[in-house]
Protein backbone atom coordinates (compact mmCIF):
# COMPACT_ATOMS: atom_id res chain seq x y z
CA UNK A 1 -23.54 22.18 9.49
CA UNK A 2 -23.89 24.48 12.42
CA UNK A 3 -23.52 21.67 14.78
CA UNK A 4 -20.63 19.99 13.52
CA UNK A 5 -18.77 23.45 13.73
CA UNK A 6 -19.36 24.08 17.17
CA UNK A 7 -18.81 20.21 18.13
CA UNK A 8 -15.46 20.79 16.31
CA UNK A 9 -14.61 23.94 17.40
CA UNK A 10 -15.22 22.98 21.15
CA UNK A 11 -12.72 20.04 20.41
CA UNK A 12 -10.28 22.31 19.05
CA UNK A 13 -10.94 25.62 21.89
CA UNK A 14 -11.54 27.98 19.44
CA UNK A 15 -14.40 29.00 16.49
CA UNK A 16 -14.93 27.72 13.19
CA UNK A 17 -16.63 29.14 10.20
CA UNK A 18 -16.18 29.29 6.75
CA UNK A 19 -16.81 25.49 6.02
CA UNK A 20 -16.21 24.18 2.17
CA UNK A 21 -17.60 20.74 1.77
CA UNK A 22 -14.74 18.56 0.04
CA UNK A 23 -16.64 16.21 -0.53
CA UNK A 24 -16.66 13.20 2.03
CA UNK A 25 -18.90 9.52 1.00
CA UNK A 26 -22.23 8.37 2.16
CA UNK A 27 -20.92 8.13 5.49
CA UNK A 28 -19.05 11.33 6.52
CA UNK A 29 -19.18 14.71 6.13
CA UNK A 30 -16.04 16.52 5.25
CA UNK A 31 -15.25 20.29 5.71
CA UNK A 32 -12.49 22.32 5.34
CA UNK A 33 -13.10 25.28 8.17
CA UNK A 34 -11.27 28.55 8.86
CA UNK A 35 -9.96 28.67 12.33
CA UNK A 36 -10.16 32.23 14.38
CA UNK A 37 -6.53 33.07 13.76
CA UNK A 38 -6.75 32.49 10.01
CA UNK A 39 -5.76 29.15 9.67
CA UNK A 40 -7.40 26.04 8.59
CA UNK A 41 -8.35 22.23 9.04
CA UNK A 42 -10.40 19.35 8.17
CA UNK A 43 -13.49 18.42 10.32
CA UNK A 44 -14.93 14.87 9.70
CA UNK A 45 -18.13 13.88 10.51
CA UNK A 46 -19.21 10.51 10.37
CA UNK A 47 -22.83 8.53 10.75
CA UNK A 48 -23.85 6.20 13.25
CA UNK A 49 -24.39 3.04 11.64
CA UNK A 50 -22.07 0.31 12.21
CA UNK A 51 -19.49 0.28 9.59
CA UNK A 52 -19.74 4.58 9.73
CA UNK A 53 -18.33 4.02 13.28
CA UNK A 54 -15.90 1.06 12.26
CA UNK A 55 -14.24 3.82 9.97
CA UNK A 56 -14.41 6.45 12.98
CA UNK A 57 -12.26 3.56 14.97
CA UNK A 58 -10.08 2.97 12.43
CA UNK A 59 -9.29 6.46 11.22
CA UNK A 60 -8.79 7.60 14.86
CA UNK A 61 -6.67 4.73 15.81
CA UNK A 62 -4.79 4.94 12.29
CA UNK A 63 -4.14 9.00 12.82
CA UNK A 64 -3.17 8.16 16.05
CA UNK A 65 -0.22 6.05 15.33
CA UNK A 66 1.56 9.19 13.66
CA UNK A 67 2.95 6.54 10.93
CA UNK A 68 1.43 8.71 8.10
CA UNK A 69 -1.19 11.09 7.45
CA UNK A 70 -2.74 14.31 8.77
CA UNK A 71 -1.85 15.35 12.12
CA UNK A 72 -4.46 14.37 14.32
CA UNK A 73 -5.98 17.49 16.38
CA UNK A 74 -9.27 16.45 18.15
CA UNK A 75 -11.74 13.76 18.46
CA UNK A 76 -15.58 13.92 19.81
CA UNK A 77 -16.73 10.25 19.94
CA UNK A 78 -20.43 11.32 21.04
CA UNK A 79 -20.23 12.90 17.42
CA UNK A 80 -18.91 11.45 16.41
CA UNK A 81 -15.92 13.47 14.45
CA UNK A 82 -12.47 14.11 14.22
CA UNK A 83 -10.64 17.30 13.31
CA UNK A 84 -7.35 16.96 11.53
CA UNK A 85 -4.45 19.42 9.84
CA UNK A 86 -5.52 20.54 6.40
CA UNK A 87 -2.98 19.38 4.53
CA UNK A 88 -3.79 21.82 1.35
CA UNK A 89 -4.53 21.29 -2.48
CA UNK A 90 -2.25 19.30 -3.58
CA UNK A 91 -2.61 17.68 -6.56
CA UNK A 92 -3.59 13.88 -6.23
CA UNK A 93 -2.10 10.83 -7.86
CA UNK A 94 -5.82 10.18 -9.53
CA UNK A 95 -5.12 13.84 -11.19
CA UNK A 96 -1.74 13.38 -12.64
CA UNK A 97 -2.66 10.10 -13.69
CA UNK A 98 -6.16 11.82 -15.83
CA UNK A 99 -3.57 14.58 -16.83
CA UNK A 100 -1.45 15.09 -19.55
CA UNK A 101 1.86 14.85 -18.41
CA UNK A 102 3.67 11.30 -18.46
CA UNK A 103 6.70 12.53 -16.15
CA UNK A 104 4.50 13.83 -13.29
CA UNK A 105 2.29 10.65 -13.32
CA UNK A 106 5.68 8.32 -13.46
CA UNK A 107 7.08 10.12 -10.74
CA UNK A 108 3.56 10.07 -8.94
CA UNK A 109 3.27 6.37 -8.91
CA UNK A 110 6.83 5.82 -8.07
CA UNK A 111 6.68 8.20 -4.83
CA UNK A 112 3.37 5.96 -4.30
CA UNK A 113 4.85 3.02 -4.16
CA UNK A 114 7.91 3.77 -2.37
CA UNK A 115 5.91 5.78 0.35
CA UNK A 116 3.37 3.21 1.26
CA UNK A 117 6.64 0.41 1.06
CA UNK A 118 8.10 2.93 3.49
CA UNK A 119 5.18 3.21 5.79
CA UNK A 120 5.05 -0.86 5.93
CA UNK A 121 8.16 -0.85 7.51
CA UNK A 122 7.73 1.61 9.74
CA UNK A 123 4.80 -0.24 10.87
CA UNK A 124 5.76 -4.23 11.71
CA UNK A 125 6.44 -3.61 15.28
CA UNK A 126 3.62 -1.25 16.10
CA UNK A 127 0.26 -3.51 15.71
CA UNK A 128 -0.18 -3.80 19.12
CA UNK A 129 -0.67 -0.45 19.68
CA UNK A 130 -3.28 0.08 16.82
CA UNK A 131 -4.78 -2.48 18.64
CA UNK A 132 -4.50 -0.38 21.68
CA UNK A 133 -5.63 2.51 20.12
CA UNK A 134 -8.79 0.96 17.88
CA UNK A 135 -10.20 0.08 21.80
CA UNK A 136 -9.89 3.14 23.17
CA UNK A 137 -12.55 4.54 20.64
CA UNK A 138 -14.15 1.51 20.34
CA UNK A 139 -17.59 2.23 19.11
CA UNK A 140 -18.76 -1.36 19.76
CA UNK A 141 -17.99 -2.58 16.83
CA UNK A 142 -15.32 -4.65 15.83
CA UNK A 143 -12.34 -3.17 14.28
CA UNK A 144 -11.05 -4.33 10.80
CA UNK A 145 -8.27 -5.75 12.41
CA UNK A 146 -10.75 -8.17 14.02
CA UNK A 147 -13.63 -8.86 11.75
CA UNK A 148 -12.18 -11.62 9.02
CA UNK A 149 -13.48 -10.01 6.60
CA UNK A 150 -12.19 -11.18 3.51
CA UNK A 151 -13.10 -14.63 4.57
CA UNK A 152 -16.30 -13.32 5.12
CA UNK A 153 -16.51 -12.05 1.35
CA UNK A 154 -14.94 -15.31 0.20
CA UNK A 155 -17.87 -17.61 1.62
CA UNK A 156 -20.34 -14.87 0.39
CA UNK A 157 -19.19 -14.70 -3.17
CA UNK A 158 -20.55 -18.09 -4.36
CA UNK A 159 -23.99 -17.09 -3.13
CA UNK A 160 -23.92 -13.38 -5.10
CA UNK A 161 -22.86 -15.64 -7.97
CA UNK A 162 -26.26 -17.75 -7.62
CA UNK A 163 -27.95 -14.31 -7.39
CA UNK A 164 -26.97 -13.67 -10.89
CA UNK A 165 -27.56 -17.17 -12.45
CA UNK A 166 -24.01 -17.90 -12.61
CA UNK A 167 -23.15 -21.72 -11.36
CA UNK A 168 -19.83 -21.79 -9.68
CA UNK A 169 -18.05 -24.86 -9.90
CA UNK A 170 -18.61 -27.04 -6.61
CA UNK A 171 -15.09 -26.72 -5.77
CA UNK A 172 -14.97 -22.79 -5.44
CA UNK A 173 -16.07 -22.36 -1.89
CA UNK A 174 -13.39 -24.73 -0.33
CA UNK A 175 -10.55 -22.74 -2.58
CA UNK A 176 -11.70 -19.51 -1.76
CA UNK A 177 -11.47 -20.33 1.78
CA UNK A 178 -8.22 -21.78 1.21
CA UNK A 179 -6.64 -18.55 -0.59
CA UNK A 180 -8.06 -16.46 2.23
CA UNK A 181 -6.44 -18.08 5.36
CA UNK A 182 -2.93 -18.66 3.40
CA UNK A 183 -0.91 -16.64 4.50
CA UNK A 184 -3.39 -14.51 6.25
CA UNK A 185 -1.38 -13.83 8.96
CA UNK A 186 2.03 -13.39 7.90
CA UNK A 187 4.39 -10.33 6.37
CA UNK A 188 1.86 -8.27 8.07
CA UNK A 189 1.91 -4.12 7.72
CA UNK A 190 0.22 -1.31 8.31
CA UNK A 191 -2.62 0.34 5.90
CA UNK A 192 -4.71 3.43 5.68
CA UNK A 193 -7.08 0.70 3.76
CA UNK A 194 -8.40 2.98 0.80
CA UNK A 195 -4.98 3.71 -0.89
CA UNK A 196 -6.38 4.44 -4.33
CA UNK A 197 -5.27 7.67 -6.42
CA UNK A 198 -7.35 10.32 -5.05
CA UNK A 199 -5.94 9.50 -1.06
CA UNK A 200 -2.63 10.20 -2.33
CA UNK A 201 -1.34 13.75 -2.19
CA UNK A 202 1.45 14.84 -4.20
CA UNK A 203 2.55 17.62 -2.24
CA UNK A 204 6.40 19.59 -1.97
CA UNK A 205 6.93 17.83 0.98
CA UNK A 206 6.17 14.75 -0.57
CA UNK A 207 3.30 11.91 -0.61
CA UNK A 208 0.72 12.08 1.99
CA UNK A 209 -1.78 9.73 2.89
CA UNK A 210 -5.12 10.47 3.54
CA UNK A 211 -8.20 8.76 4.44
CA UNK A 212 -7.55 6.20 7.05
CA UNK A 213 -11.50 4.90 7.52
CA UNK A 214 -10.23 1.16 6.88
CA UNK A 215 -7.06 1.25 8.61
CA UNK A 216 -5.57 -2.23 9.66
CA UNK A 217 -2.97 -4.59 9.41
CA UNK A 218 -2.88 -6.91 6.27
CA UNK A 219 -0.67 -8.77 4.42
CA UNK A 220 2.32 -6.91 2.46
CA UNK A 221 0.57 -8.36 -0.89
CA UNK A 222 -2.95 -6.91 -0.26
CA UNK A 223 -1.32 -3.44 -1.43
CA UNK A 224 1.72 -5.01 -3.77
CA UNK A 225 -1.44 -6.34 -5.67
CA UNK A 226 -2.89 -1.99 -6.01
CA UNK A 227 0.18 -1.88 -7.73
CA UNK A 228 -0.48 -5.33 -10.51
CA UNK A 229 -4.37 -4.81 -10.89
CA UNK A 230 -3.55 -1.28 -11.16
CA UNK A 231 -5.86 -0.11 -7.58
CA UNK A 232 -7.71 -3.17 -6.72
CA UNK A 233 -10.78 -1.30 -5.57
CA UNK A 234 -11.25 2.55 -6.61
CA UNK A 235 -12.50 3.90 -9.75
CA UNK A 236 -9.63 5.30 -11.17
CA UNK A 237 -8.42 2.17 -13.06
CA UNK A 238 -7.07 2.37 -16.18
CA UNK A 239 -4.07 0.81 -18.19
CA UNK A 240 -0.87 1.28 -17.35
CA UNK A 241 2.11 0.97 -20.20
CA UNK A 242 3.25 -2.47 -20.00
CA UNK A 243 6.09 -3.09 -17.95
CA UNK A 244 5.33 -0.28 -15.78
CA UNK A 245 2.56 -2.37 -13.30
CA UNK A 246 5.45 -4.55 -12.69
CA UNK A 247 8.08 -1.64 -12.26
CA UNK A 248 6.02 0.14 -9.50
CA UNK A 249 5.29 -3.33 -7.90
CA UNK A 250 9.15 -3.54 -7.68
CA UNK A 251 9.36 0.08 -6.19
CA UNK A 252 6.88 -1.38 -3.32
CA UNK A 253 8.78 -4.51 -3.39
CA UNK A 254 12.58 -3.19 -2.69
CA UNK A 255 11.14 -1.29 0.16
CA UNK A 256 9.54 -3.97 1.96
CA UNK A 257 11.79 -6.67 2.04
CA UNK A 258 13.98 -4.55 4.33
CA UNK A 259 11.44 -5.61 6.76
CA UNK A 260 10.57 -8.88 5.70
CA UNK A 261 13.92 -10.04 3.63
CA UNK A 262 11.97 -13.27 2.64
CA UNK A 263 9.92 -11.32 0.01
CA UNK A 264 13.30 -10.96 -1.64
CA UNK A 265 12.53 -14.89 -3.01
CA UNK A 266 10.12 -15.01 -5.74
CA UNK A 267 8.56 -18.52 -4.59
CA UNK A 268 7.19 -16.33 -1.72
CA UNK A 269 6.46 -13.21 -3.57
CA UNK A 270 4.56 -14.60 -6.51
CA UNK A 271 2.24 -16.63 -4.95
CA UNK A 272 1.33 -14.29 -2.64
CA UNK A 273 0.22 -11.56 -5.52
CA UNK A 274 -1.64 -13.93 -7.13
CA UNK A 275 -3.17 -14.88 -3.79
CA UNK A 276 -4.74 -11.14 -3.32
CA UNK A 277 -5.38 -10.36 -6.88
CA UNK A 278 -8.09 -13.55 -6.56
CA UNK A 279 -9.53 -11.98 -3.11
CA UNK A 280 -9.61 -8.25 -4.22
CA UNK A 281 -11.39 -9.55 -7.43
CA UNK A 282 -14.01 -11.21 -5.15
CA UNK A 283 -14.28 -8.30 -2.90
CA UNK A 284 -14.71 -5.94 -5.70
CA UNK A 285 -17.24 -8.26 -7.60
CA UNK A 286 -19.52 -8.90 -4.74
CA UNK A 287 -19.64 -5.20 -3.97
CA UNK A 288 -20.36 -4.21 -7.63
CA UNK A 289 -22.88 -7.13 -8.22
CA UNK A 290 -25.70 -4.91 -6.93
CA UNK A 291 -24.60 -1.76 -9.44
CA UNK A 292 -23.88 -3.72 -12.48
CA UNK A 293 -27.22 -4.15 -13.75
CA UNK A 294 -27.07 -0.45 -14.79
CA UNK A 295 -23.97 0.66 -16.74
CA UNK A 296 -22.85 3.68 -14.82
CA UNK A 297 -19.79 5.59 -14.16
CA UNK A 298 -17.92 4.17 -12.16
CA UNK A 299 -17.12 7.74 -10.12
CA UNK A 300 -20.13 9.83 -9.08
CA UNK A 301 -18.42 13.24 -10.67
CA UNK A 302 -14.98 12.85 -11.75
CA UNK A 303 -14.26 12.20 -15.66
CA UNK A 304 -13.14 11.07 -17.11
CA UNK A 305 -14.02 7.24 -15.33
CA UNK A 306 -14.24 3.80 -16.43
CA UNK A 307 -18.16 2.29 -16.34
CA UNK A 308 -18.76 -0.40 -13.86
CA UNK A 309 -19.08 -2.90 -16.68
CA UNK A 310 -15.70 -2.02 -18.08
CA UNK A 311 -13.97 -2.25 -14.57
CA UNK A 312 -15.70 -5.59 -13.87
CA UNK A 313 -14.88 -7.05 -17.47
CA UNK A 314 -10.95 -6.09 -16.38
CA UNK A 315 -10.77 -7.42 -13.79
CA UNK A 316 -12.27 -10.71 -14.28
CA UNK A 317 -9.99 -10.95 -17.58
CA UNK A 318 -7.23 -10.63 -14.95
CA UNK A 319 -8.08 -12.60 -12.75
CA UNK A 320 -9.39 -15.41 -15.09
CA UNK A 321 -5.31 -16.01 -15.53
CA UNK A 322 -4.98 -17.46 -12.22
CA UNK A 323 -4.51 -21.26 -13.31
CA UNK A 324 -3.63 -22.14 -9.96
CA UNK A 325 -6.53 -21.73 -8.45
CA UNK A 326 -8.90 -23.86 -11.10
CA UNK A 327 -12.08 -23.30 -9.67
CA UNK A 328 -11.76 -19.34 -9.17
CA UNK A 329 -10.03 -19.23 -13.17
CA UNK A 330 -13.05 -21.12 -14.81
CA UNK A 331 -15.53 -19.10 -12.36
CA UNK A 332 -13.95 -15.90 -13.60
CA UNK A 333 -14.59 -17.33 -17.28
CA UNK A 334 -18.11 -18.22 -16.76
CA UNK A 335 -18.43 -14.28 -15.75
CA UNK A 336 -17.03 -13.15 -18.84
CA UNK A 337 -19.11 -15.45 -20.87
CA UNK A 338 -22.41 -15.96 -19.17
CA UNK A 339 -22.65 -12.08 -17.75
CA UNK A 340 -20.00 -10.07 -19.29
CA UNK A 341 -20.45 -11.29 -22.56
CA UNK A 342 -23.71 -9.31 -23.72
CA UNK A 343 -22.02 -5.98 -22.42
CA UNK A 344 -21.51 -3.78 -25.65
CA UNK A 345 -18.93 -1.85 -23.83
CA UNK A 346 -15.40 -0.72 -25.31
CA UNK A 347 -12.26 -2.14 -23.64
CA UNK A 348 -10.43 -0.47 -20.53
CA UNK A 349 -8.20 2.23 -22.17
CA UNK A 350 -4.94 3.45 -21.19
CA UNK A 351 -4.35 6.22 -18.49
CA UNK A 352 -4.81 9.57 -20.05
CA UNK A 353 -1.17 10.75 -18.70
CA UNK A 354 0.29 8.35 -20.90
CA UNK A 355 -1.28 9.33 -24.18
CA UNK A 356 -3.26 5.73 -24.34
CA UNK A 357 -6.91 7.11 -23.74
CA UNK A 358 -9.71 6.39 -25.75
């Protein structure tokens, strides 16, 4: 602790102290420290393996555009860590969602959606400079933007199937590879990466974004599809009110077809949905494969949280809808049946917000 205060304070030319741990993951450490005139910020520390110093590269390049976010203040890449503005308490979208008032969690989704539409836009023309930036703290490892890494999880997933004693039909592989490339490189936009609930800050100035350690450039329907699934890949996923998935999509939508007016055409728009619901589905289930054998919360200390088992279940039941892709639809039934099917676990309730829980 006393190390990453003076790294941080020698970034910033001035002393820290007072550091409140706010949590961070298994590969940072996140303070909030009190500066010597009585201010504050955020110090992140991150690891050294690989992917630790992938998310260094992309949060520093991500900050760096000034598209959304903290204010960038300092980075030590022998750390390595940055130091960013301390953007407050604000409540998050994850805690007006597990509250008890519908209005602020409608309003909370909508500003969601319509910020991170906003931010797409903002961000079309400026890839070559996160490109740019994601070099100049290169780590040696390669950034998100150019690892393929959901076609790397798509030719993976038929093997964690086999680890699980679930046969795939032959035809999977060559689909999967097919969603993944479609399309891979078109309607591109920005992304902080992680744009679950709990990075979302509700605060009087409006949403802000934090958390930018997968920062990249995907396609527009990669974060349309947080809105359908609700969240493709956090842990606060519950039911939304029906009708209101697809009004919040819409929010995203209007916003991003001012730079892209194609998406305005459903024969575009659909597909593509579909397209990442299938590849967030395979992302999520190859991650969670290792965890499911253990029911478990799926949130280390917030409640209340779905269990692993009852996000998985979801999601496959989602994704098992997908007719158009036969092979992936009939793999995600063989899940429910052959795995999900001896889980005595309830069904995914409602948001709490909404009055639908439990």
């Amino acid at each position: 602790m006393d190390a990453i205060l003076r790294a941080a304070g020698e970034v910033l030319g001035t002393e820290l102290s007072e550091p409140v741990d706010l949590g961070g993951s298994p590969r940072t450490v996140v303070l909030r420290c009190r500066t010597a005139s009585g201010g504050s910020v955020v110090v992140k520390k991150y690891g050294t393996e690989p992917d630790d110093l992938r998310a260094f590269t992309a949060e520093a390049a991500g900050l760096s555009l000034r598209l959304a976010g903290p204010e960038l203040l300092g980075v030590d890449d022998s750390i390595p860590l940055l130091v960013m503005e301390d953007l407050g308490s604000a409540p998050t979208l994850a805690d007006v969602l597990l509250g008890n008032d519908p209005q602020a969690a409608l309003d909370g989704l909508s500003a969601w959606a319509r910020g991170l539409g906003r931010l797409a836009v903002a961000s079309v023309h400026r890839r070559a400079d996160l490109a740019a930036l994601s070099a100049g703290y290169g780590m040696g490892v390669p950034s998100w933007d150019e690892e393929p890494w959901l076609l790397r999880h798509a030719a993976e997933f038929p093997a964690a199937l086999a680890g699980i004693g679930v046969e795939a039909p032959p035809e999977l592989a060559g689909e999967l590879e097919r969603i993944a490339a479609t399309g891979a490189n078109e309607y591109l936009a920005f992304t902080p990466g992680d744009t679950c609930p709990d990075n979302n800050l509700l605060t009087p100035d409006g949403l802000r974004l934090i958390d930018f350690e997968s920062a990249c450039y995907l396609p527009v329907f990669m974060t349309a599809a947080y809105c359908r699934m609700p969240f493709a890949t956090c842990w606060c996923v519950f039911t939304l009110p029906a009708g209101l998935a697809e009004k919040i999509e819409e929010t995203y939508r209007t916003e991003v077809v001012e730079a892209y007016p194609q998406l305005v055409e459903d024969e575009i728009w659909q597909p593509g949905i579909r397209r990442a619901v299938a590849l967030w589905t395979v992302y999520l289930t190859t991650n969670l494969i290792p965890r499911m054998a253990k029911d478990e919360p799926a949130h280390r200390t917030r409640r209340p949280v779905p269990t692993l088992r009852q996000l998985l279940r979801h999601r496959w039941e989602t994704a098992s809808t997908l007719e158009e892709f036969p092979a992936f639809a009939e793999t995600m039934r063989l899940l429910l049946r052959d795995v999900a099917g001896d889980w005595d676990v309830p069904p995914l309730p409602g948001y709490p917000a909404f009055g639908d829980f439990g």
